[in-house]
PDB file of N, CA and C in Angstrom:
ATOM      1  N   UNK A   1      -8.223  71.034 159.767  1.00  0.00           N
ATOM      2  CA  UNK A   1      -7.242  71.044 160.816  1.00  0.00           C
ATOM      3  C   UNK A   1      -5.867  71.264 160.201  1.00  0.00           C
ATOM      4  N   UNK A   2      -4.869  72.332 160.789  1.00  0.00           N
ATOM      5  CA  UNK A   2      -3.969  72.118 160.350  1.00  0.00           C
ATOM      6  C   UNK A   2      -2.668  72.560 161.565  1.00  0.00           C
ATOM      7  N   UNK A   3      -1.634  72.321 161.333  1.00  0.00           N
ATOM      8  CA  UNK A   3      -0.702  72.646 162.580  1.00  0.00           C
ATOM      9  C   UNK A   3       0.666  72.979 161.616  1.00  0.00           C
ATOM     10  N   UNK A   4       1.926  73.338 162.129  1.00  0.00           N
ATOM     11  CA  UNK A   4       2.850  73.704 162.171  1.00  0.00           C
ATOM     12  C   UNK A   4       3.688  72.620 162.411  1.00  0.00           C
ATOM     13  N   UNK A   5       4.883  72.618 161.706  1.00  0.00           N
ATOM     14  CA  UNK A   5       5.552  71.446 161.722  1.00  0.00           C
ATOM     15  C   UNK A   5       7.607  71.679 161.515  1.00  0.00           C
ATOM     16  N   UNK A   6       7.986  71.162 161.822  1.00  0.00           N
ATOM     17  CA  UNK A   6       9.725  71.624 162.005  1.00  0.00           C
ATOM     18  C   UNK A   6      10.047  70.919 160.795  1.00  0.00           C
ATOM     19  N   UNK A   7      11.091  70.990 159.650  1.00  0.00           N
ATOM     20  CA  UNK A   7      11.845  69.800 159.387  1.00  0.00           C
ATOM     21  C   UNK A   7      12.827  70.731 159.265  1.00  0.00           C
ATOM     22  N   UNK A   8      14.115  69.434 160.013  1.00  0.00           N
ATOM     23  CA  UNK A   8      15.886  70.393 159.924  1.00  0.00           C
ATOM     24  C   UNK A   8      16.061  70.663 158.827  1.00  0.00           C
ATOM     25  N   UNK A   9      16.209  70.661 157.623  1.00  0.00           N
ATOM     26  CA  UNK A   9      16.492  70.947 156.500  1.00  0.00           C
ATOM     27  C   UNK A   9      15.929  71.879 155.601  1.00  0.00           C
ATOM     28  N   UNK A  10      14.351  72.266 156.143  1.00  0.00           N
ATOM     29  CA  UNK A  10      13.028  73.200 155.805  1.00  0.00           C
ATOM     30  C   UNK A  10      13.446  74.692 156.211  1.00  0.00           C
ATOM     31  N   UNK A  11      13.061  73.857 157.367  1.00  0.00           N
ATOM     32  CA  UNK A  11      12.357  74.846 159.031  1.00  0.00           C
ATOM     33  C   UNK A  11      10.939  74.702 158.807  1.00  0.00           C
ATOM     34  N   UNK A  12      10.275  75.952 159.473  1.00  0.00           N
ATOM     35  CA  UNK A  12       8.905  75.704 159.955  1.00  0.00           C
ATOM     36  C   UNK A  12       8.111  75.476 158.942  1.00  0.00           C
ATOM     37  N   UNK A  13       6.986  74.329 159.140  1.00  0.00           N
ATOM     38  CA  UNK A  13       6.008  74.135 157.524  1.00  0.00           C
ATOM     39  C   UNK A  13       4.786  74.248 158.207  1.00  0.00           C
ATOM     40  N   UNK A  14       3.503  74.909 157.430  1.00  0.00           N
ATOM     41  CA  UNK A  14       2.315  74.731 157.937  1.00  0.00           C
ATOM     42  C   UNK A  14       1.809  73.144 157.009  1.00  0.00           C
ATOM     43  N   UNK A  15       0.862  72.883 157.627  1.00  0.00           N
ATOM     44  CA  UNK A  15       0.254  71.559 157.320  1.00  0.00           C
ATOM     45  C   UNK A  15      -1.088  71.159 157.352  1.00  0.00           C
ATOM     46  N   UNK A  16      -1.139  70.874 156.319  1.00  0.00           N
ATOM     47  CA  UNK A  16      -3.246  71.429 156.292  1.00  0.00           C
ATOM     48  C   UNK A  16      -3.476  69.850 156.402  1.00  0.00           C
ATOM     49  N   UNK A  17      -3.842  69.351 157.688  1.00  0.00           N
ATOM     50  CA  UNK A  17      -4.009  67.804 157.924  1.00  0.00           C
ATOM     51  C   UNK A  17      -5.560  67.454 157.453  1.00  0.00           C
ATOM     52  N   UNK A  18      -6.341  68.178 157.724  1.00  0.00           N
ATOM     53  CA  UNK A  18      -7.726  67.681 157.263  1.00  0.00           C
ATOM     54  C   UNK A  18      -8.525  69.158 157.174  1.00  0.00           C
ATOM     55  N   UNK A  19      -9.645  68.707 156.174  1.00  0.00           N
ATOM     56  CA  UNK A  19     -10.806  70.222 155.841  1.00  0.00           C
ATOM     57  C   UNK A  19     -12.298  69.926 156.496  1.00  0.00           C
ATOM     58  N   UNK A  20     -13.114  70.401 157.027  1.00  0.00           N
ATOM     59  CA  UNK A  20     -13.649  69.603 157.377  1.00  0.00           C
ATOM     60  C   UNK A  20     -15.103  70.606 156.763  1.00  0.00           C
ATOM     61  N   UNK A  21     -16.528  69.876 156.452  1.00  0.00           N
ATOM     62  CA  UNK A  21     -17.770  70.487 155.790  1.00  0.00           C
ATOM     63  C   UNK A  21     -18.620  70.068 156.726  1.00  0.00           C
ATOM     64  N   UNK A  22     -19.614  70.709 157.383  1.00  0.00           N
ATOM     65  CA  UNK A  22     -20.649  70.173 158.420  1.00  0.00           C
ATOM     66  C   UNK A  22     -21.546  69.477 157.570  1.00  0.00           C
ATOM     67  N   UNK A  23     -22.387  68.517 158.075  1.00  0.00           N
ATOM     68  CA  UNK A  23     -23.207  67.661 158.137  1.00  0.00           C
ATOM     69  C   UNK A  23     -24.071  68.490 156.841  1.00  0.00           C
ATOM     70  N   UNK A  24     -24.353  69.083 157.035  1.00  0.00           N
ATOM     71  CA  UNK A  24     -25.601  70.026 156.165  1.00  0.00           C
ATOM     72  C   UNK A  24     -25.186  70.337 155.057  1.00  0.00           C
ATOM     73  N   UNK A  25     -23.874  70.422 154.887  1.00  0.00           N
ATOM     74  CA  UNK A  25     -23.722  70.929 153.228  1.00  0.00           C
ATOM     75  C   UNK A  25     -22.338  69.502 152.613  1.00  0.00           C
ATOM     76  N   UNK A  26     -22.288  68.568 153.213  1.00  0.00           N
ATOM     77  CA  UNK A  26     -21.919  67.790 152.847  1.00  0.00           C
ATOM     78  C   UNK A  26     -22.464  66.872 151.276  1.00  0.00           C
ATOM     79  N   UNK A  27     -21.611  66.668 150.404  1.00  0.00           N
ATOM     80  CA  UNK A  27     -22.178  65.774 149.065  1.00  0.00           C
ATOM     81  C   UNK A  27     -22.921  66.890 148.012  1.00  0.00           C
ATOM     82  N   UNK A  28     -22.462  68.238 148.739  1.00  0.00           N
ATOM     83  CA  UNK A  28     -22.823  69.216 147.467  1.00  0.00           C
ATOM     84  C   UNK A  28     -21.433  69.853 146.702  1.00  0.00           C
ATOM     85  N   UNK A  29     -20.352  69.282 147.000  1.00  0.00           N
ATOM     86  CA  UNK A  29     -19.364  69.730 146.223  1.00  0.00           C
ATOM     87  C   UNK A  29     -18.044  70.837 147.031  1.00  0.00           C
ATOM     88  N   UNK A  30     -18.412  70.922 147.886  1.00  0.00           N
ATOM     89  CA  UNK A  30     -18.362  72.426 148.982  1.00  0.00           C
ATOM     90  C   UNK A  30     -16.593  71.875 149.002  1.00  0.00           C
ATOM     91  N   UNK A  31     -16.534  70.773 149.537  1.00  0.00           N
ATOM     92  CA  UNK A  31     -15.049  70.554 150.144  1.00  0.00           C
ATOM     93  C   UNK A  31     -14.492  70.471 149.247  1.00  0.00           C
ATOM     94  N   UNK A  32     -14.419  70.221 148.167  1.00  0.00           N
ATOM     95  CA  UNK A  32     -14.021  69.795 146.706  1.00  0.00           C
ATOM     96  C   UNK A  32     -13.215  71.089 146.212  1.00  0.00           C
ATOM     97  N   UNK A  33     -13.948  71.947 145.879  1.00  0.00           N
ATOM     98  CA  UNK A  33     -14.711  73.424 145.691  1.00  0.00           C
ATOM     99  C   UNK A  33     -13.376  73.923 146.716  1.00  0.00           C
ATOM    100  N   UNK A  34     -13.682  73.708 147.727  1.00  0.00           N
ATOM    101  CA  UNK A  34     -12.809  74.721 148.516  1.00  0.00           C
ATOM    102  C   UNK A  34     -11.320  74.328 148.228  1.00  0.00           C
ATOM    103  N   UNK A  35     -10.945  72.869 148.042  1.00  0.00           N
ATOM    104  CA  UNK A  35      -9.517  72.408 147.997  1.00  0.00           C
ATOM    105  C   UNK A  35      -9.167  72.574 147.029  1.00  0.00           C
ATOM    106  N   UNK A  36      -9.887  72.629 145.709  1.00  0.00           N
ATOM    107  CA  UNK A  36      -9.601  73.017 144.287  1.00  0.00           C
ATOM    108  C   UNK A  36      -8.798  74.656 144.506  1.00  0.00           C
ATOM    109  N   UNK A  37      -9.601  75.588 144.954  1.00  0.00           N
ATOM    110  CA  UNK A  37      -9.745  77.228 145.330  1.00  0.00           C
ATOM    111  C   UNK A  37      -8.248  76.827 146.080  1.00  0.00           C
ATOM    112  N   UNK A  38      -7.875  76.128 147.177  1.00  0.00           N
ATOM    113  CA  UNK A  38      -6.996  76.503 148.240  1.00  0.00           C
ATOM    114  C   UNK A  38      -5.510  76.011 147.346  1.00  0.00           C
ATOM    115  N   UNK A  39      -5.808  75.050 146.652  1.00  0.00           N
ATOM    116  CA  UNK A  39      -4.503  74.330 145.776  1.00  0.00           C
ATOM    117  C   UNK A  39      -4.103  75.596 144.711  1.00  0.00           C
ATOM    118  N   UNK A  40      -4.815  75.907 144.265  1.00  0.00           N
ATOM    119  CA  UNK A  40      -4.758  76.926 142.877  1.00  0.00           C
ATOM    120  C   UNK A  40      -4.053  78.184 143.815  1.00  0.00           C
ATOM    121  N   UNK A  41      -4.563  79.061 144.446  1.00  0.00           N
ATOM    122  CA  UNK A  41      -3.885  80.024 145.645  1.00  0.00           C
ATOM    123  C   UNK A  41      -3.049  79.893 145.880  1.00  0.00           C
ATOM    124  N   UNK A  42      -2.156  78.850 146.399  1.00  0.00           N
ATOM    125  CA  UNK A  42      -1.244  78.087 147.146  1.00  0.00           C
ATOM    126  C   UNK A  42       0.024  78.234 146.034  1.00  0.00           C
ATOM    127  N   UNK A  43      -0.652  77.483 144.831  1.00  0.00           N
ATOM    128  CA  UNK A  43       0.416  77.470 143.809  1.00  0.00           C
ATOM    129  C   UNK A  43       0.463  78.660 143.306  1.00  0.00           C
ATOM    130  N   UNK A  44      -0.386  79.750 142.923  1.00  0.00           N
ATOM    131  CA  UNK A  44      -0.103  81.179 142.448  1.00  0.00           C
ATOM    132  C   UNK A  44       0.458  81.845 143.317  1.00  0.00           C
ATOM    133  N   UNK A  45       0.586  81.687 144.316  1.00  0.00           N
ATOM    134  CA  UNK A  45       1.024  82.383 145.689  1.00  0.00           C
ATOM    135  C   UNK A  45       2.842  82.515 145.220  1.00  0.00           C
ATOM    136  N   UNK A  46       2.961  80.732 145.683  1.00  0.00           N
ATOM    137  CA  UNK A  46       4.708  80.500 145.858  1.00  0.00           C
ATOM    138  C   UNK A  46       5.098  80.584 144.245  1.00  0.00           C
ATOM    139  N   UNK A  47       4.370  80.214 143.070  1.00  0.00           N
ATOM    140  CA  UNK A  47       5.525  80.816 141.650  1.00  0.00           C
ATOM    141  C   UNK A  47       5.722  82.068 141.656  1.00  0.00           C
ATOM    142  N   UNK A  48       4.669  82.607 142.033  1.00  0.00           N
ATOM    143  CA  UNK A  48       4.653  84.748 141.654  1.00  0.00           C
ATOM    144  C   UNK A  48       5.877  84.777 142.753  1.00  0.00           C
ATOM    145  N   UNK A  49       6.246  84.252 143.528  1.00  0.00           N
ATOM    146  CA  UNK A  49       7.121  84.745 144.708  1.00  0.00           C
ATOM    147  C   UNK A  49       8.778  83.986 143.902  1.00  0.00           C
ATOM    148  N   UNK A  50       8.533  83.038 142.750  1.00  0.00           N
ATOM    149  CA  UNK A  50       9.866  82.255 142.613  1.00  0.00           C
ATOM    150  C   UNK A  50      10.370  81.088 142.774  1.00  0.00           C
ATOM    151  N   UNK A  51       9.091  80.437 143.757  1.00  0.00           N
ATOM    152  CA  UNK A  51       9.309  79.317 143.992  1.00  0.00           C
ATOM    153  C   UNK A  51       9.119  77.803 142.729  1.00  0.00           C
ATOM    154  N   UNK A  52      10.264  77.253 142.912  1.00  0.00           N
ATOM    155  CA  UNK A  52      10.091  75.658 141.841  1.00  0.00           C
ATOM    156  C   UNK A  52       8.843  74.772 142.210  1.00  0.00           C
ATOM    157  N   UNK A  53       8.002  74.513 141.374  1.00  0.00           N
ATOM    158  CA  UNK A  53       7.132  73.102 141.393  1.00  0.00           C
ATOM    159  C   UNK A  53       7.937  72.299 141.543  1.00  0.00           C
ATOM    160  N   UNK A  54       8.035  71.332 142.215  1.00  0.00           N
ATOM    161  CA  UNK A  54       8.780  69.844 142.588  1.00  0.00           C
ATOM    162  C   UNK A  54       8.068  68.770 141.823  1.00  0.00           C
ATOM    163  N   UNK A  55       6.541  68.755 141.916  1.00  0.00           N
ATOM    164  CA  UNK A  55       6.088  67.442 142.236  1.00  0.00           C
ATOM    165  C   UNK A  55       4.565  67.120 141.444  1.00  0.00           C
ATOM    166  N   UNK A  56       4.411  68.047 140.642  1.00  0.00           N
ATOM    167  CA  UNK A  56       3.033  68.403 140.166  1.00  0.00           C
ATOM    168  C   UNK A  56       2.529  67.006 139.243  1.00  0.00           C
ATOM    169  N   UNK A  57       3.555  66.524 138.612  1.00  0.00           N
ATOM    170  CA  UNK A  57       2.850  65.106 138.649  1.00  0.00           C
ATOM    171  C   UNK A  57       2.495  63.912 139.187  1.00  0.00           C
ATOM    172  N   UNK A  58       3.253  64.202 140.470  1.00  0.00           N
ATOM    173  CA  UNK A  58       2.995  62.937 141.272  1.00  0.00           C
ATOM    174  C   UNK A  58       1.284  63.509 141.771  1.00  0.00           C
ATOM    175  N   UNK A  59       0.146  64.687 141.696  1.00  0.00           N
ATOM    176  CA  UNK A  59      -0.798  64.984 142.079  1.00  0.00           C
ATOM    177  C   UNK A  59      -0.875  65.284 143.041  1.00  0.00           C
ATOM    178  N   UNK A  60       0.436  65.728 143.517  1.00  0.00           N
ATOM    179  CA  UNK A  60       0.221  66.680 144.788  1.00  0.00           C
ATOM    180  C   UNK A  60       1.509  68.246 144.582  1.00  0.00           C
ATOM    181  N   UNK A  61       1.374  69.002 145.420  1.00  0.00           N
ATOM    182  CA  UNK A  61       2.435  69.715 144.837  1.00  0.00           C
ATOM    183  C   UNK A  61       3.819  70.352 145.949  1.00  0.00           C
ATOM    184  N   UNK A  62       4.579  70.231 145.845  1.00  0.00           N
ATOM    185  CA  UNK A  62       5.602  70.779 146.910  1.00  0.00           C
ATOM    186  C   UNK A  62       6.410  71.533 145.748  1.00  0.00           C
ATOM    187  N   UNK A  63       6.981  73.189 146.742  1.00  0.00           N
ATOM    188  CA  UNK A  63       7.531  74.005 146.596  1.00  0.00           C
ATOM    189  C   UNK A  63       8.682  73.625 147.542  1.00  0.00           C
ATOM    190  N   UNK A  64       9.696  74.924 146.660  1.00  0.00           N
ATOM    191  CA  UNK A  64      11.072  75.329 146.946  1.00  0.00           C
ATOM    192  C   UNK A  64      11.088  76.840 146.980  1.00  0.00           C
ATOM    193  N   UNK A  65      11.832  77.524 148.184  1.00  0.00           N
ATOM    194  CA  UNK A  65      12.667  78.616 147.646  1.00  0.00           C
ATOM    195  C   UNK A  65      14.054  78.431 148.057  1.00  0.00           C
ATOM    196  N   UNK A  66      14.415  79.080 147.177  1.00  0.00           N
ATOM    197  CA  UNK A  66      16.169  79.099 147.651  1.00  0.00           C
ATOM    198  C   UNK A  66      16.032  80.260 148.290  1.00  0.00           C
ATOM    199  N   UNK A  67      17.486  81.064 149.123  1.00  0.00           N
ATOM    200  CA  UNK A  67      17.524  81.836 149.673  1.00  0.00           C
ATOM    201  C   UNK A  67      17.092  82.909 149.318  1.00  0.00           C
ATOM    202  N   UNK A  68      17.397  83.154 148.149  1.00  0.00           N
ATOM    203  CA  UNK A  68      18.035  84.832 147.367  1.00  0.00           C
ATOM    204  C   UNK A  68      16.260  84.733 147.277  1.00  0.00           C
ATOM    205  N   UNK A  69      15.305  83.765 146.934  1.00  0.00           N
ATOM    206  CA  UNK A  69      14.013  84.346 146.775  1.00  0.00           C
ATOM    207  C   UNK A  69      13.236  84.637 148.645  1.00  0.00           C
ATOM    208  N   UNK A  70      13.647  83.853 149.300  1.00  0.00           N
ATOM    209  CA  UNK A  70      12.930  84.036 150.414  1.00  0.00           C
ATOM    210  C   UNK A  70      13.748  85.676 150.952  1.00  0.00           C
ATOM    211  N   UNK A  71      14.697  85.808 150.663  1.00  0.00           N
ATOM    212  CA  UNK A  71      14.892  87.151 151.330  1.00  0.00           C
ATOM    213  C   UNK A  71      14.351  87.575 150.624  1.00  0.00           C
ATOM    214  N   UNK A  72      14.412  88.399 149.055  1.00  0.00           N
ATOM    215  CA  UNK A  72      13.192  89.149 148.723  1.00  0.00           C
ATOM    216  C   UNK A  72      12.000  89.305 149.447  1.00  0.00           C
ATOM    217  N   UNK A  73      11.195  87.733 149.328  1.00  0.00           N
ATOM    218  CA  UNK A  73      10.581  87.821 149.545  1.00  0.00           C
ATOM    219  C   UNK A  73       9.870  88.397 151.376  1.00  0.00           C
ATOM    220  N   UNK A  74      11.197  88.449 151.988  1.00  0.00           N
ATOM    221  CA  UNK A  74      11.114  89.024 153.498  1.00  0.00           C
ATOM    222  C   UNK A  74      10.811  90.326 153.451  1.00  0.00           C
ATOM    223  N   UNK A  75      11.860  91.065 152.002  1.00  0.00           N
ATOM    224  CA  UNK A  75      11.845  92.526 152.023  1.00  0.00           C
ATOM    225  C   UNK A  75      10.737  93.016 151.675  1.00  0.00           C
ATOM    226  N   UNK A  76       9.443  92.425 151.065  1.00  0.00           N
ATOM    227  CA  UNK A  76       8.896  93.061 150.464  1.00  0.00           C
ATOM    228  C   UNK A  76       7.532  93.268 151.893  1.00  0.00           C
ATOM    229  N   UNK A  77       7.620  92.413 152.514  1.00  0.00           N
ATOM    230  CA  UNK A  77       6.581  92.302 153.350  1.00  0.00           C
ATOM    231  C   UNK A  77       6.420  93.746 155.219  1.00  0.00           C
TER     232      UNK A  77
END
């Protein structure tokens, strides 16, 4: 599950609230597996684009861009 979220100081954030594995392939590694895959993406995604690690030792990770990278990053798209 995930939704969309405001903060004044942000703006818009997506928010991955929960992952969810059906009954059947549960306790084989699957969700694990997938959040490992989605964290690693996530973080190759926003450095290749410029963005600062904040937080990578607290075991979770939050990004930054400053302006000058998010416009690039507008132009290129």
């Amino acid at each position: 599950m995930y939704y969309f979220t405001y903060d004044p100081w942000i703006g818009k954030l997506l928010y991955l609230e929960d992952l969810y594995v059906i009954q059947a392939y549960r306790g084989l590694g699957i969700g694990a597996e997938m959040l490992k895959r989605l964290s690693q993406a996530s973080t190759d995604y926003y450095t290749r684009r410029g963005a600062l690690e904040l937080s990578s030792e607290e075991g979770r990770h939050l990004f930054r861009f400053n302006r000058e990278e998010l416009m690039d990053m507008a132009g290129e798209e």
